[in-house]
ModelCIF file with pLDDT and N, C-alpha, C, O atoms, coordinates in Angstrom:
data_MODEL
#
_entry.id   MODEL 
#
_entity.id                         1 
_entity.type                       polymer 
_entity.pdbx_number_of_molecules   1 
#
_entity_poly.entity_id                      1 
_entity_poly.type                           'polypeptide(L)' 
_entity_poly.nstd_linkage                   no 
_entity_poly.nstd_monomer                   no 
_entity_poly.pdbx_seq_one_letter_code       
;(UNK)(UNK)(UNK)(UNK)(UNK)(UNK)(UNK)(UNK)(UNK)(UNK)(UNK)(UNK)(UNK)(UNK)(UNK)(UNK)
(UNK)(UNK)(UNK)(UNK)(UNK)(UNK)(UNK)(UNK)(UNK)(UNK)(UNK)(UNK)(UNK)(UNK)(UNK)(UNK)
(UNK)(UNK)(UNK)(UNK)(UNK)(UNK)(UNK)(UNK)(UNK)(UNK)(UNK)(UNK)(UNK)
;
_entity_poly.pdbx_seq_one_letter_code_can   XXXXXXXXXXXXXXXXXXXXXXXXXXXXXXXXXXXXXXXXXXXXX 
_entity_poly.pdbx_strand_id                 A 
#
loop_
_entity_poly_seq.entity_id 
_entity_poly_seq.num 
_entity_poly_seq.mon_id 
_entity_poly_seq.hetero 
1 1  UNK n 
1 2  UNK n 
1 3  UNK n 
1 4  UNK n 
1 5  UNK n 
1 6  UNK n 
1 7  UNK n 
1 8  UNK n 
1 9  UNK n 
1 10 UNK n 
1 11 UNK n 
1 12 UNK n 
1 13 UNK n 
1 14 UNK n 
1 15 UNK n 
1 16 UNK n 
1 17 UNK n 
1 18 UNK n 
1 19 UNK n 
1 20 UNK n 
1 21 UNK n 
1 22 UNK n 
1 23 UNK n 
1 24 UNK n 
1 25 UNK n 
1 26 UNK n 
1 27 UNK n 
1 28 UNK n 
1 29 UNK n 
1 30 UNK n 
1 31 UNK n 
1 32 UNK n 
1 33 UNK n 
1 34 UNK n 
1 35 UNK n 
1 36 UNK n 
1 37 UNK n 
1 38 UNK n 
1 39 UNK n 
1 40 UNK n 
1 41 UNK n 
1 42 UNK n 
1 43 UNK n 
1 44 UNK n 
1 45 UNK n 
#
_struct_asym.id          A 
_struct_asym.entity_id   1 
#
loop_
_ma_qa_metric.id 
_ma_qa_metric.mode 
_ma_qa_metric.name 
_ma_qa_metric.software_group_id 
_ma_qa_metric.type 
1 global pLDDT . pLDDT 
2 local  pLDDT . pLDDT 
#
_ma_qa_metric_global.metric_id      1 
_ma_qa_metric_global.metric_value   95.84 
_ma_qa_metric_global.model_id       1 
_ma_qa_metric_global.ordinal_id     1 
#
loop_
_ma_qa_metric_local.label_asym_id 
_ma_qa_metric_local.label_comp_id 
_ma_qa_metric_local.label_seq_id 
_ma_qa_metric_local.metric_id 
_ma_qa_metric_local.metric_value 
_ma_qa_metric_local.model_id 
_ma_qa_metric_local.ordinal_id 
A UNK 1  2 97.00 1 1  
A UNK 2  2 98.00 1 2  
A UNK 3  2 98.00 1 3  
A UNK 4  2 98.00 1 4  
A UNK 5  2 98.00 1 5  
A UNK 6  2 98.00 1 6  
A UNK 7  2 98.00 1 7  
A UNK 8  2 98.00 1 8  
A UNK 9  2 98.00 1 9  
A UNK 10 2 98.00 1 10 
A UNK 11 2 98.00 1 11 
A UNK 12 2 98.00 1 12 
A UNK 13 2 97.00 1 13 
A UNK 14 2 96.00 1 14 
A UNK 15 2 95.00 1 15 
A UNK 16 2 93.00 1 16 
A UNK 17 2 93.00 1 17 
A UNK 18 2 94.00 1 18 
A UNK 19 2 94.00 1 19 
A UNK 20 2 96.00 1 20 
A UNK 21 2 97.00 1 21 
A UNK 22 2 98.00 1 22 
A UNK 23 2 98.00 1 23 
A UNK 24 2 98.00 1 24 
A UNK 25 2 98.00 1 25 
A UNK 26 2 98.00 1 26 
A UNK 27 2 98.00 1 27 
A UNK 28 2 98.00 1 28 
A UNK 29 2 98.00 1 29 
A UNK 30 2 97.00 1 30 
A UNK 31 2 97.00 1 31 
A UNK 32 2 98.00 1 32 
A UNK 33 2 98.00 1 33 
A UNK 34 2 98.00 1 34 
A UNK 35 2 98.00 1 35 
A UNK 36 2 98.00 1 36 
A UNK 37 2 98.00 1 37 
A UNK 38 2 98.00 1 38 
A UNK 39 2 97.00 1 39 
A UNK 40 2 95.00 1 40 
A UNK 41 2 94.00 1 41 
A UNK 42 2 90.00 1 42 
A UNK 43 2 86.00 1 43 
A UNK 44 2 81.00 1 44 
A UNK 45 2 76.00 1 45 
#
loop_
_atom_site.group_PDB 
_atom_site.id 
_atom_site.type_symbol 
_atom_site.label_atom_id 
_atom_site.label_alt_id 
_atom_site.label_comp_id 
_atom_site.label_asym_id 
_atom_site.label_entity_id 
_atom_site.label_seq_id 
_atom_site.pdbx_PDB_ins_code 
_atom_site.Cartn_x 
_atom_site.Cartn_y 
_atom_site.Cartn_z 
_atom_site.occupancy 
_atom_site.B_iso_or_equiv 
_atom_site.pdbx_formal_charge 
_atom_site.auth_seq_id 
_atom_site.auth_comp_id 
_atom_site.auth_asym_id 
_atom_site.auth_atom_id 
_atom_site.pdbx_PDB_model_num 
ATOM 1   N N  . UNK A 1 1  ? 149.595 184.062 187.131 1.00 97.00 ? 1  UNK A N  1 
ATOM 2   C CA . UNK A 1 1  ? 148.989 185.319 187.556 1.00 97.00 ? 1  UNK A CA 1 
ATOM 3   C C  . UNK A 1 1  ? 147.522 185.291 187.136 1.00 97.00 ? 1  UNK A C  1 
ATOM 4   O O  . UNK A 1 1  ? 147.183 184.886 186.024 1.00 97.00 ? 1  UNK A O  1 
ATOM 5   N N  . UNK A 1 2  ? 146.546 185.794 188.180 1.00 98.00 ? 2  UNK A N  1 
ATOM 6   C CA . UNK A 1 2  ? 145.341 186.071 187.612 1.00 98.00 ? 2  UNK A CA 1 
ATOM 7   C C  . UNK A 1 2  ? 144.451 187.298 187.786 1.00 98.00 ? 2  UNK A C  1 
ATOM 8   O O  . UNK A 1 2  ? 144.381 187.746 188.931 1.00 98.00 ? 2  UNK A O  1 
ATOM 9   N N  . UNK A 1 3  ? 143.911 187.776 187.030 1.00 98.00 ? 3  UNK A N  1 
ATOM 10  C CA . UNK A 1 3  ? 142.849 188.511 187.821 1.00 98.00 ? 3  UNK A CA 1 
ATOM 11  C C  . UNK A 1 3  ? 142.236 188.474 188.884 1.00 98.00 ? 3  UNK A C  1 
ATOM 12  O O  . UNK A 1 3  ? 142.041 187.387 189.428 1.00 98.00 ? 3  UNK A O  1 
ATOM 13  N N  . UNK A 1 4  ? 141.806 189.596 189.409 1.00 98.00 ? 4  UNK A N  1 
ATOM 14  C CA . UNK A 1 4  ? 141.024 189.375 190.779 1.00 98.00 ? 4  UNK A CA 1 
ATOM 15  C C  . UNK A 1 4  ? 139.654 188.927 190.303 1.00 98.00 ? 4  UNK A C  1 
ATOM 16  O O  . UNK A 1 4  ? 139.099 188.016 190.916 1.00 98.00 ? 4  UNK A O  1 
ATOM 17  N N  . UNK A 1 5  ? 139.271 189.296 189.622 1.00 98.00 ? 5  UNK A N  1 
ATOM 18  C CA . UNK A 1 5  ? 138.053 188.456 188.936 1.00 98.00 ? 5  UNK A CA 1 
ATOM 19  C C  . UNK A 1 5  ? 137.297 187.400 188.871 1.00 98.00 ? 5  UNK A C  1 
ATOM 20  O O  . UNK A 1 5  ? 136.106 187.109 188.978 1.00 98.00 ? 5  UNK A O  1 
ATOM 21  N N  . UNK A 1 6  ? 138.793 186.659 188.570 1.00 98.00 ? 6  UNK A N  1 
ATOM 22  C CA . UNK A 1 6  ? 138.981 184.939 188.638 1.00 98.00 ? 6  UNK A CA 1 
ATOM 23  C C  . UNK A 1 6  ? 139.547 184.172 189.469 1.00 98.00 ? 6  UNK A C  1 
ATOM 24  O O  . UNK A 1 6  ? 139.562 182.952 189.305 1.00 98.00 ? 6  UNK A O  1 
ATOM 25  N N  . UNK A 1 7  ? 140.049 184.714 190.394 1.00 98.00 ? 7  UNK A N  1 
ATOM 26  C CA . UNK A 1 7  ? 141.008 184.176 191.607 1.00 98.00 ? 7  UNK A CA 1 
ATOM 27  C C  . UNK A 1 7  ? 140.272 183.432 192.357 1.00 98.00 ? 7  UNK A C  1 
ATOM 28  O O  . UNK A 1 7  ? 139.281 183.938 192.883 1.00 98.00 ? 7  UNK A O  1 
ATOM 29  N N  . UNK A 1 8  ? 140.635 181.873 192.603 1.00 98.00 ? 8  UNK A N  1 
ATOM 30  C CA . UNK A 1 8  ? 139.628 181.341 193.042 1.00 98.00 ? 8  UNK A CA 1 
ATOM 31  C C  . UNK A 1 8  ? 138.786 180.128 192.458 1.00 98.00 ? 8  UNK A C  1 
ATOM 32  O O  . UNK A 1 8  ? 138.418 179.075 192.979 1.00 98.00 ? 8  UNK A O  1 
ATOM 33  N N  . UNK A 1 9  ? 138.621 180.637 191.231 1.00 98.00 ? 9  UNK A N  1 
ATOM 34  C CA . UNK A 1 9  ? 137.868 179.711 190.197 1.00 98.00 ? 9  UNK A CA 1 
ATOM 35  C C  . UNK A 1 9  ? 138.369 179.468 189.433 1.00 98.00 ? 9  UNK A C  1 
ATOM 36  O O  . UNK A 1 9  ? 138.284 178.257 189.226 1.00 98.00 ? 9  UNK A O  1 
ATOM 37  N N  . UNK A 1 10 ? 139.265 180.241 188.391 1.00 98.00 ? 10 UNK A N  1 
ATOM 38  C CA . UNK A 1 10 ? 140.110 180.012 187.245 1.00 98.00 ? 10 UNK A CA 1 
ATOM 39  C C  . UNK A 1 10 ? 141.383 179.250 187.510 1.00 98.00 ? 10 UNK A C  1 
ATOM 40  O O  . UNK A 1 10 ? 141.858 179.464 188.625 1.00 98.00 ? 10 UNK A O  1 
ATOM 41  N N  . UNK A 1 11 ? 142.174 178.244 186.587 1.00 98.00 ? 11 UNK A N  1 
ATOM 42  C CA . UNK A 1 11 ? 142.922 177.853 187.233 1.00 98.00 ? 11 UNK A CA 1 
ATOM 43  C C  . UNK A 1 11 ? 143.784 177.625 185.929 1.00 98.00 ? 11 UNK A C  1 
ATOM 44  O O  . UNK A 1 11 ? 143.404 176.855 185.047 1.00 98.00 ? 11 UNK A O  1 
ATOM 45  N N  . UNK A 1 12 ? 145.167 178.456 185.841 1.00 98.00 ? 12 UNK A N  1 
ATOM 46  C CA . UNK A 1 12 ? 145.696 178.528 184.034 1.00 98.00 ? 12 UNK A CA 1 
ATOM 47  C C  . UNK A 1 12 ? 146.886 176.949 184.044 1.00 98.00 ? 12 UNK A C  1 
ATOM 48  O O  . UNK A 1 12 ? 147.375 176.900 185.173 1.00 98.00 ? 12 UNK A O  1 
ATOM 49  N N  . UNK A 1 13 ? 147.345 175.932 183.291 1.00 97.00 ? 13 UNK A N  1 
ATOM 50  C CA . UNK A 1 13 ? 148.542 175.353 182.851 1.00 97.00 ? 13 UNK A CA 1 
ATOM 51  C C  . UNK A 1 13 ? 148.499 174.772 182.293 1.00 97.00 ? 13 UNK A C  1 
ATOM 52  O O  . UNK A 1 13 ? 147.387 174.438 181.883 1.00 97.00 ? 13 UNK A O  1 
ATOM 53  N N  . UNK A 1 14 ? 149.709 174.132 181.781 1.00 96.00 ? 14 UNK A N  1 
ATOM 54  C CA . UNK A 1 14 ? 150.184 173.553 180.640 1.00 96.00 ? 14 UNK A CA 1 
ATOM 55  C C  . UNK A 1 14 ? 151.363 172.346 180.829 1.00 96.00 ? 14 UNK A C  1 
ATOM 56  O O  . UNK A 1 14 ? 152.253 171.971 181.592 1.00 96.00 ? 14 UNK A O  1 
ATOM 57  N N  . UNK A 1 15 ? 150.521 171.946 179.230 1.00 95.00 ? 15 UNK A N  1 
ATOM 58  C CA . UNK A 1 15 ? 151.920 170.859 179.566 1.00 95.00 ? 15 UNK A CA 1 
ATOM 59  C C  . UNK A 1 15 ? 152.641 171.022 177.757 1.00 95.00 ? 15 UNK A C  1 
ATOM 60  O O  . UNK A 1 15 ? 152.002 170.863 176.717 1.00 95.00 ? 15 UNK A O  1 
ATOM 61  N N  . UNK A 1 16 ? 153.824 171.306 177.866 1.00 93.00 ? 16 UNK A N  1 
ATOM 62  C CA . UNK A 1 16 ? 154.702 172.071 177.031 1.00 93.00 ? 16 UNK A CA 1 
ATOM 63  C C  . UNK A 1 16 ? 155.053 170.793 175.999 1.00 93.00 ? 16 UNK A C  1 
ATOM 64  O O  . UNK A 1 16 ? 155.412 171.030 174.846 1.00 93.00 ? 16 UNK A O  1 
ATOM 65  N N  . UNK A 1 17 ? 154.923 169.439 176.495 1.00 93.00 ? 17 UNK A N  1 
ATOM 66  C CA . UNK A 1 17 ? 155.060 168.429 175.473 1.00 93.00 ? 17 UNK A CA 1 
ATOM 67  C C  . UNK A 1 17 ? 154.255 168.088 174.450 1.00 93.00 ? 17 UNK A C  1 
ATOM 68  O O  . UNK A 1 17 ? 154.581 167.434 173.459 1.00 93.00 ? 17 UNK A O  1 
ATOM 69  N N  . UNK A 1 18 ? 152.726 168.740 174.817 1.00 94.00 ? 18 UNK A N  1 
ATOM 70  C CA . UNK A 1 18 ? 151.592 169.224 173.855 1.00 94.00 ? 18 UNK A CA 1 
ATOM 71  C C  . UNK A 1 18 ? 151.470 170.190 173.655 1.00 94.00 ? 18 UNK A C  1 
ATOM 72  O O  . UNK A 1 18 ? 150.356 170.438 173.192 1.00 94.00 ? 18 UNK A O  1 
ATOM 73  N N  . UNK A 1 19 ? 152.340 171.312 173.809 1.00 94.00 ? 19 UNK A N  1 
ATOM 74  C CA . UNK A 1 19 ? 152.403 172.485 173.133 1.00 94.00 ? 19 UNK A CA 1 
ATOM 75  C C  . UNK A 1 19 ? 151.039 172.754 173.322 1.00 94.00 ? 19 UNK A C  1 
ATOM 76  O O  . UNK A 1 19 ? 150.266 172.662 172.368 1.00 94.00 ? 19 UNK A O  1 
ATOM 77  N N  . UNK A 1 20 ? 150.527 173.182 174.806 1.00 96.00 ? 20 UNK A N  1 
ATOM 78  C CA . UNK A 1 20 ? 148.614 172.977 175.166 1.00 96.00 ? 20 UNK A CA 1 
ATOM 79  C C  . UNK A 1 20 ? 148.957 173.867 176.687 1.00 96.00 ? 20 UNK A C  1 
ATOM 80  O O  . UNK A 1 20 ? 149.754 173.615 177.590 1.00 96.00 ? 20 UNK A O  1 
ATOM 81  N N  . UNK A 1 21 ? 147.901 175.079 176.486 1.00 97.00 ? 21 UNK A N  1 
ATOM 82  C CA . UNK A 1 21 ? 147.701 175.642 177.821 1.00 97.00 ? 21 UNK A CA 1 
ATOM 83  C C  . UNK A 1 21 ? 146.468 175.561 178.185 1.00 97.00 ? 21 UNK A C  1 
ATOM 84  O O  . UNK A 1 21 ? 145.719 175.964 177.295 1.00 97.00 ? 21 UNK A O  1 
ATOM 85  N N  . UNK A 1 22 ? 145.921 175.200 179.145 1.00 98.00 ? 22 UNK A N  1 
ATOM 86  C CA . UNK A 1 22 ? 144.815 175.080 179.188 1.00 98.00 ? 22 UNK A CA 1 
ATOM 87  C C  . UNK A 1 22 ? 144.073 175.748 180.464 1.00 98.00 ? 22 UNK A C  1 
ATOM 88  O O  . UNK A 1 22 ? 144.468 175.624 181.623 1.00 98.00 ? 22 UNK A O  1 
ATOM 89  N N  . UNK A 1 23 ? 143.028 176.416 180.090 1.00 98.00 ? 23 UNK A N  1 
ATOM 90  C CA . UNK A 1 23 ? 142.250 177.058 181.544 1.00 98.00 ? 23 UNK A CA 1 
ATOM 91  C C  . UNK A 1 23 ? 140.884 176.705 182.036 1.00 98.00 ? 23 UNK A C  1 
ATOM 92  O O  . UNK A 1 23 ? 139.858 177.126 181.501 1.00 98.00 ? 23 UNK A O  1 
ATOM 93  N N  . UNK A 1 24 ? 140.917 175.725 183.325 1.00 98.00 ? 24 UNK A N  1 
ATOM 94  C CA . UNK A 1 24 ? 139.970 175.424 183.708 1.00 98.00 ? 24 UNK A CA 1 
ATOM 95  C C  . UNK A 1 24 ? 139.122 176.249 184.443 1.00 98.00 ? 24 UNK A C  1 
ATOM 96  O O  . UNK A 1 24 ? 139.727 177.018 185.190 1.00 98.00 ? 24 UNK A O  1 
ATOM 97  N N  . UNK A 1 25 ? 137.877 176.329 184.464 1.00 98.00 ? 25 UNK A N  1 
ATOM 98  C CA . UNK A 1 25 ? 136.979 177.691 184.592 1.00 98.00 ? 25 UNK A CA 1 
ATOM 99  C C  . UNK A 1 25 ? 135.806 176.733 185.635 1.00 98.00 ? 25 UNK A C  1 
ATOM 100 O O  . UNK A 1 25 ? 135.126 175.768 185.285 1.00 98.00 ? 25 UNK A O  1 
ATOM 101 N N  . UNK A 1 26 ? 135.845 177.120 186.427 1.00 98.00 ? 26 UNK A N  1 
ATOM 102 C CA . UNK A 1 26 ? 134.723 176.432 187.619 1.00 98.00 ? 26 UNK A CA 1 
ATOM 103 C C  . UNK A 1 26 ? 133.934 177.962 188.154 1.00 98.00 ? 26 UNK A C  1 
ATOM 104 O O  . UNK A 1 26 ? 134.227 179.119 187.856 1.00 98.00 ? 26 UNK A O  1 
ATOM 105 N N  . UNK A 1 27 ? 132.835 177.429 189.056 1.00 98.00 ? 27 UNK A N  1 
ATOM 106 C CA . UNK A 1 27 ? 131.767 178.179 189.219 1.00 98.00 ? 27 UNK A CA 1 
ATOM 107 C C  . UNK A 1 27 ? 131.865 179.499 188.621 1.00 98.00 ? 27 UNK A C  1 
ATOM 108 O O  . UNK A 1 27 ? 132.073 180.528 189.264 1.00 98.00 ? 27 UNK A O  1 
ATOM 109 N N  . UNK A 1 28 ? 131.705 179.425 187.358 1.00 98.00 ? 28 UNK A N  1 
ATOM 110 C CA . UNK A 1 28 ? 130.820 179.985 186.217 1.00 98.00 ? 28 UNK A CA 1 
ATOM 111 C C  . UNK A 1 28 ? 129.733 180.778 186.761 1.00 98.00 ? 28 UNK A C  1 
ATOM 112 O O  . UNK A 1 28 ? 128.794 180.321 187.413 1.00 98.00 ? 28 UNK A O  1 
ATOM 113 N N  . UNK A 1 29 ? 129.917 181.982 186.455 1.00 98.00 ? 29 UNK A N  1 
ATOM 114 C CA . UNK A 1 29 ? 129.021 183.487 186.071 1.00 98.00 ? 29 UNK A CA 1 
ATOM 115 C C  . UNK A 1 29 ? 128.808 183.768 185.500 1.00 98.00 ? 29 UNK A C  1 
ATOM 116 O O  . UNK A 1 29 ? 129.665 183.543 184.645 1.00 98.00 ? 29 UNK A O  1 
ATOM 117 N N  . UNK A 1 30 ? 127.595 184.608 184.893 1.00 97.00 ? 30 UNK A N  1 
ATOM 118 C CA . UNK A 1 30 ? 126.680 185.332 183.431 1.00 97.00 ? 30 UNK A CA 1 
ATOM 119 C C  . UNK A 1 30 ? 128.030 186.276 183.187 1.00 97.00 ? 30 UNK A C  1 
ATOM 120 O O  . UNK A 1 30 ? 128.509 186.345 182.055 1.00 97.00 ? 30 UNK A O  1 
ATOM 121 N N  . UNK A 1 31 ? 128.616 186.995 184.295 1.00 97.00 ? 31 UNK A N  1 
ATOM 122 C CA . UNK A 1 31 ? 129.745 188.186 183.667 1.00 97.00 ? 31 UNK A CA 1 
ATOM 123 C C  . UNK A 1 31 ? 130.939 187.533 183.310 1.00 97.00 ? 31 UNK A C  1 
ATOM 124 O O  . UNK A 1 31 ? 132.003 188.145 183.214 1.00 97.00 ? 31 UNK A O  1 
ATOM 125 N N  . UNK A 1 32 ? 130.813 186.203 183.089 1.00 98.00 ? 32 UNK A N  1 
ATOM 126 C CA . UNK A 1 32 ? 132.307 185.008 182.989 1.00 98.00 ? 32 UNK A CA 1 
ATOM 127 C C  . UNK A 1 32 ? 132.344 185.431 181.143 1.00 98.00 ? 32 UNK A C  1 
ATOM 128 O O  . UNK A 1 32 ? 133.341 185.649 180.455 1.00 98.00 ? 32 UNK A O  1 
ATOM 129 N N  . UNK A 1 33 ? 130.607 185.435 180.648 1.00 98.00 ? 33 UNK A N  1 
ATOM 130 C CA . UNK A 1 33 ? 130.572 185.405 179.437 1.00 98.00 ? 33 UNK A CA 1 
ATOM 131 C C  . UNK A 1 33 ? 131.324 186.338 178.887 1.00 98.00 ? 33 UNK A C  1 
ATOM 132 O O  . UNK A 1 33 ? 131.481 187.467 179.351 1.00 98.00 ? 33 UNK A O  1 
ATOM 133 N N  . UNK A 1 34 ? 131.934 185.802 177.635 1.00 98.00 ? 34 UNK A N  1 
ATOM 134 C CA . UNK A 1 34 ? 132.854 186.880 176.614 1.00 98.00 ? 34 UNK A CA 1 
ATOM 135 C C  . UNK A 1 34 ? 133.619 185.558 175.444 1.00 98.00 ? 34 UNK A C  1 
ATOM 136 O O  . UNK A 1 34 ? 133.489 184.346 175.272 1.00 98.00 ? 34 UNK A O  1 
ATOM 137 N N  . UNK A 1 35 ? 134.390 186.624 174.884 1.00 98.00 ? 35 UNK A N  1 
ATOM 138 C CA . UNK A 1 35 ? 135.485 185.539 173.435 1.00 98.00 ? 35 UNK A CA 1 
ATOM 139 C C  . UNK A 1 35 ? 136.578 185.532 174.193 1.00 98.00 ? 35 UNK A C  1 
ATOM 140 O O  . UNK A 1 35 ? 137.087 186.604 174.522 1.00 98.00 ? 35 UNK A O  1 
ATOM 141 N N  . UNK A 1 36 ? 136.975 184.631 174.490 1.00 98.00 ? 36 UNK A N  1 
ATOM 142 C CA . UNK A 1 36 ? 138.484 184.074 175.448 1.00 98.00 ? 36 UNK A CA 1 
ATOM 143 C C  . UNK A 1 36 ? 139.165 183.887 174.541 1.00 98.00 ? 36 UNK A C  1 
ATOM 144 O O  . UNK A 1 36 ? 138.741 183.029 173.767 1.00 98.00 ? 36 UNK A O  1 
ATOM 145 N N  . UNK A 1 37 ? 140.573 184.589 174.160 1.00 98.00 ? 37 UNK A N  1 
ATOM 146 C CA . UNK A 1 37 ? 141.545 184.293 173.241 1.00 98.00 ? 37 UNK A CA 1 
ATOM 147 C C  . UNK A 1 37 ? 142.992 183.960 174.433 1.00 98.00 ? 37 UNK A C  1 
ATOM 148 O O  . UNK A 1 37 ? 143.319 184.372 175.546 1.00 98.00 ? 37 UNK A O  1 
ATOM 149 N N  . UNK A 1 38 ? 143.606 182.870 173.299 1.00 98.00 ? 38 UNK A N  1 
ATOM 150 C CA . UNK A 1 38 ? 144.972 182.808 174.140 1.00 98.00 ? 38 UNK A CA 1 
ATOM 151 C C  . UNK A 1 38 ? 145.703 183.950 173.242 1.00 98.00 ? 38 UNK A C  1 
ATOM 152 O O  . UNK A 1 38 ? 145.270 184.573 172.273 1.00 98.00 ? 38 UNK A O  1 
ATOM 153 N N  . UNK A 1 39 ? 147.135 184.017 173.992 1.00 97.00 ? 39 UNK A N  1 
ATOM 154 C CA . UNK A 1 39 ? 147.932 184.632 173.394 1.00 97.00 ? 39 UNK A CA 1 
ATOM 155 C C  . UNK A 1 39 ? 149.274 184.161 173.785 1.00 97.00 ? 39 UNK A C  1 
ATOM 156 O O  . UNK A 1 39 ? 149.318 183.159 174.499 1.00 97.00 ? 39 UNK A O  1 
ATOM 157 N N  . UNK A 1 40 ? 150.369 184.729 173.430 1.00 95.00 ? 40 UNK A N  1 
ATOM 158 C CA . UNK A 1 40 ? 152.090 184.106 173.526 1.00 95.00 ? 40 UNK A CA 1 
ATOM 159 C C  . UNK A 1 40 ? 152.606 185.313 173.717 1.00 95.00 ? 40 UNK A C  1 
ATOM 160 O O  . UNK A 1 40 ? 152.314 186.387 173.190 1.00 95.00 ? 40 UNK A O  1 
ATOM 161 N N  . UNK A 1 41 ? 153.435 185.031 174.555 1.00 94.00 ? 41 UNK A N  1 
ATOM 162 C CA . UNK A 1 41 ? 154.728 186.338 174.770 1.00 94.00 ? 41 UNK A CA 1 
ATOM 163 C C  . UNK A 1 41 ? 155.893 185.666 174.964 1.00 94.00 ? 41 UNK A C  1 
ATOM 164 O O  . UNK A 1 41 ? 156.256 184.948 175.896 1.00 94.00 ? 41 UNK A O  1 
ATOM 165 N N  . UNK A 1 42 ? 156.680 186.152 173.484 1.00 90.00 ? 42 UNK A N  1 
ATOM 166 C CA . UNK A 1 42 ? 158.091 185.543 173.609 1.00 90.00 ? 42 UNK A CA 1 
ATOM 167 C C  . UNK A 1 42 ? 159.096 186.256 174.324 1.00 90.00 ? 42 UNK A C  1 
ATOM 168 O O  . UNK A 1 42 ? 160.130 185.599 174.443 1.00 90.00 ? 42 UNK A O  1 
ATOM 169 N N  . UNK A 1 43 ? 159.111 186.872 174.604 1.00 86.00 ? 43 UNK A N  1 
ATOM 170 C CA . UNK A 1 43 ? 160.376 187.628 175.753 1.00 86.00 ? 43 UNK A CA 1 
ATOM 171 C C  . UNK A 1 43 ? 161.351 186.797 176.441 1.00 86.00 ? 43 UNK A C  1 
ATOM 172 O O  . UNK A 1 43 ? 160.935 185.778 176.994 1.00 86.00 ? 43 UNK A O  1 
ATOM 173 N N  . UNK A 1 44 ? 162.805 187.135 176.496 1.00 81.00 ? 44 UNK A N  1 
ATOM 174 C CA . UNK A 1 44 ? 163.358 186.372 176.715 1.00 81.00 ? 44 UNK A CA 1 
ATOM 175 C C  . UNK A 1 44 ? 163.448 186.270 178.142 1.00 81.00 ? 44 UNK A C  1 
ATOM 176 O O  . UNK A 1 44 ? 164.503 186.636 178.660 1.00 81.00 ? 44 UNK A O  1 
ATOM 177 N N  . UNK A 1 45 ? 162.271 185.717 179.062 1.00 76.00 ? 45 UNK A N  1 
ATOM 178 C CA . UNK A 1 45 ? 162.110 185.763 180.434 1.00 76.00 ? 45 UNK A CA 1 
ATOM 179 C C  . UNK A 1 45 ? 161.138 184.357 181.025 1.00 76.00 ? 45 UNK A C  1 
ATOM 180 O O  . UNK A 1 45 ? 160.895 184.235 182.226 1.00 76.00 ? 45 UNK A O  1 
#
């Protein structure tokens, strides 16, 4: 899922054997700037 924001440019995954999510960020904007934190949601879903 992404924001409409980023739709387009952002692109979120992972590979679960490195315990590694990773988000690749292409054509980059001044309003892109900010502190990018990951986060986890354990839910059983």
């Amino acid at each position: 899922v992404y924001a409409d924001s980023v739709k387009g440019r952002f692109t979120i995954s992972r590979d679960n054997a490195k315990s590694t999510v990773y988000l690749q960020m292409n054509s980059l904007k001044p309003e892109d700037t900010a502190v990018y934190y990951c986060a986890a949601d354990f839910r059983p879903r």
